[in-house]
Protein backbone atom coordinates (compact mmCIF):
# COMPACT_ATOMS: atom_id res chain seq x y z
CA UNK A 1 135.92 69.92 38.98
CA UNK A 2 135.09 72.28 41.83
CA UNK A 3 136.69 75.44 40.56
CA UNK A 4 134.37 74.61 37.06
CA UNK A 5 131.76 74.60 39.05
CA UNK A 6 132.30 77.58 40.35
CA UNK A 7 133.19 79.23 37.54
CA UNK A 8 129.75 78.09 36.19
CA UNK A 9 127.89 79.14 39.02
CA UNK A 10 129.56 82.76 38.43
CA UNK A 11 128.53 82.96 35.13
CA UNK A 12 124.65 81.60 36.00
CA UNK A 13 124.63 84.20 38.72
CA UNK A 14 126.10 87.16 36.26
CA UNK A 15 123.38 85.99 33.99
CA UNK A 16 120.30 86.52 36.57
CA UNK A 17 122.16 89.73 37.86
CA UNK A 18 121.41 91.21 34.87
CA UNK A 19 118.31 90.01 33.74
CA UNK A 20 117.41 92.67 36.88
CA UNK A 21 119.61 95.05 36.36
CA UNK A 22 121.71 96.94 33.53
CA UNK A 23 124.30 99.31 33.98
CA UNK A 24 125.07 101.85 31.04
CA UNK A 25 127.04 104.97 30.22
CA UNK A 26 124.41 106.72 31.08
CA UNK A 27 122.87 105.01 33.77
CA UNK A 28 121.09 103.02 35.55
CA UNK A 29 118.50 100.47 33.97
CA UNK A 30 115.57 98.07 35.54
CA UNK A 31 112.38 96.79 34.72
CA UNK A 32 112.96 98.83 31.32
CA UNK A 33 113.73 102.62 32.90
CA UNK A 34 116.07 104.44 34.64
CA UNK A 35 116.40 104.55 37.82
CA UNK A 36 117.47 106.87 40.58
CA UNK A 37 120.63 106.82 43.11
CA UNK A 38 118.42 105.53 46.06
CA UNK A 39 116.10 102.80 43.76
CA UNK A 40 119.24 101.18 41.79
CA UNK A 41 120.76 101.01 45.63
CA UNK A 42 117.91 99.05 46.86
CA UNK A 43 117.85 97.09 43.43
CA UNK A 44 121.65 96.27 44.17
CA UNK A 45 121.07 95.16 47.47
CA UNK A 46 117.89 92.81 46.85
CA UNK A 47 119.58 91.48 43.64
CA UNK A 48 123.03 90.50 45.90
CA UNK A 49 120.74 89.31 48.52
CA UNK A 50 118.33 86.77 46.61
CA UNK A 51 121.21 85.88 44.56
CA UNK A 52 123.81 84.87 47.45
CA UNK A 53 120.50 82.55 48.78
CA UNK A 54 120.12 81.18 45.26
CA UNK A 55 124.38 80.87 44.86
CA UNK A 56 124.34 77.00 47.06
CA UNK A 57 121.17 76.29 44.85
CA UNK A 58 122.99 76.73 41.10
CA UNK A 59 126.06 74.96 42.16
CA UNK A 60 124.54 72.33 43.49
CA UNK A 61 122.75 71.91 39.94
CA UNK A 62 126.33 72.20 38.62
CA UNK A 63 127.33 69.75 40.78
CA UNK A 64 124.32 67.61 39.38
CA UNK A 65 125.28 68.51 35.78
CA UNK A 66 128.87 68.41 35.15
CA UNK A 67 129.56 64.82 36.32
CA UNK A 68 127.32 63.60 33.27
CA UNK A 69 129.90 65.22 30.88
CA UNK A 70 133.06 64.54 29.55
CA UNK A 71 135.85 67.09 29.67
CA UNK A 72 135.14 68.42 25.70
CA UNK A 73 131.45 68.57 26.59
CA UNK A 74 132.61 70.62 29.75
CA UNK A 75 134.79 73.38 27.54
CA UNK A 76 132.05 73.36 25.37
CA UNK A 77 129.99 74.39 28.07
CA UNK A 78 132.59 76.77 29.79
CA UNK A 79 132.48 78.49 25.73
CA UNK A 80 128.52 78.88 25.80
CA UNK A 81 128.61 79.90 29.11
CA UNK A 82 131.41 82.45 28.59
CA UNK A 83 130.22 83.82 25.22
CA UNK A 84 126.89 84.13 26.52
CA UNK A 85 127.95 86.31 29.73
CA UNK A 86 130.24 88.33 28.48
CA UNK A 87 127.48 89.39 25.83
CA UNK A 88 124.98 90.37 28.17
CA UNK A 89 127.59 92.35 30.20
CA UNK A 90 128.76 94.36 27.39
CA UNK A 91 125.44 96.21 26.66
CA UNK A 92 126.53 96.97 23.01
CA UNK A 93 128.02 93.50 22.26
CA UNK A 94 125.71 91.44 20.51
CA UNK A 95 125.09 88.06 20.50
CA UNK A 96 124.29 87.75 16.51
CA UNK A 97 128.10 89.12 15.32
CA UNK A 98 130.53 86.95 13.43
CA UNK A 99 132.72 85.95 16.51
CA UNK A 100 129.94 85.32 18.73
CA UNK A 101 128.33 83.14 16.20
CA UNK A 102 131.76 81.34 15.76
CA UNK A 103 131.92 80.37 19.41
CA UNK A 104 128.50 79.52 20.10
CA UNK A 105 128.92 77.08 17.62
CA UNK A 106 132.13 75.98 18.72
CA UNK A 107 130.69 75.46 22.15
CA UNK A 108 127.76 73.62 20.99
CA UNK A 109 129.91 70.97 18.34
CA UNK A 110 132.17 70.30 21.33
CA UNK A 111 129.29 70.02 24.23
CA UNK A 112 126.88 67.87 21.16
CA UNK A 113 130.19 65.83 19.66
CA UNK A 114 130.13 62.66 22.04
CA UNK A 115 126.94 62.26 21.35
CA UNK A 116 127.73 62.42 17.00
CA UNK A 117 130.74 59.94 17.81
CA UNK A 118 128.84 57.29 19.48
């Protein structure tokens, strides 16, 4: 269970990395413009620092979390997770294409599907 957690925290701290930060072919990208050598620097930094405080914080809500679910719930989860991250890294990738669409819902019938079965 701990290296799921982990994994989860990963992908939760991906996620907030780049809600504050993009990084394209050609350039640099936060709060909506480019930025410079020296700002995306700082931006790096402050990012990795508030983040590694935060890191303890999300896996302790995964800690919280994942007990509560069974192990299809917690693949499902892993999927949405995954699908998710992997779309926001990949700047062109979009979340609305056939394959993403196929496992979001994937992840969401196996995370909602003890819950049908009861």
């Amino acid at each position: 269970m701990e290296n799921i957690i982990q994994i989860l925290t990963g992908f939760t701290v991906a996620i907030l990395a780049g809600l504050a930060y993009s990084i394209i072919p050609q350039g640099f990208l936060s709060g909506g413009r480019f930025r410079n050598k020296p700002e995306a620097v700082i931006i790096v930094l402050v990012t990795a620092f508030l983040l590694g405080i935060l890191t303890p914080t999300i896996s302790n809500l995964w800690n919280s979390v994942l007990p509560k679910l069974n192990y299809i719930q917690i693949i499902g989860l892993l999927i949405l997770f995954g699908t998710f991250t992997v779309n926001e890294m990949v700047k062109n990738w979009k979340h609305t294409t056939k394959t993403s669409v196929v496992l979001y819902l994937a992840g969401i019938i196996l995370l909602v599907i003890p819950h049908i079965t009861q």
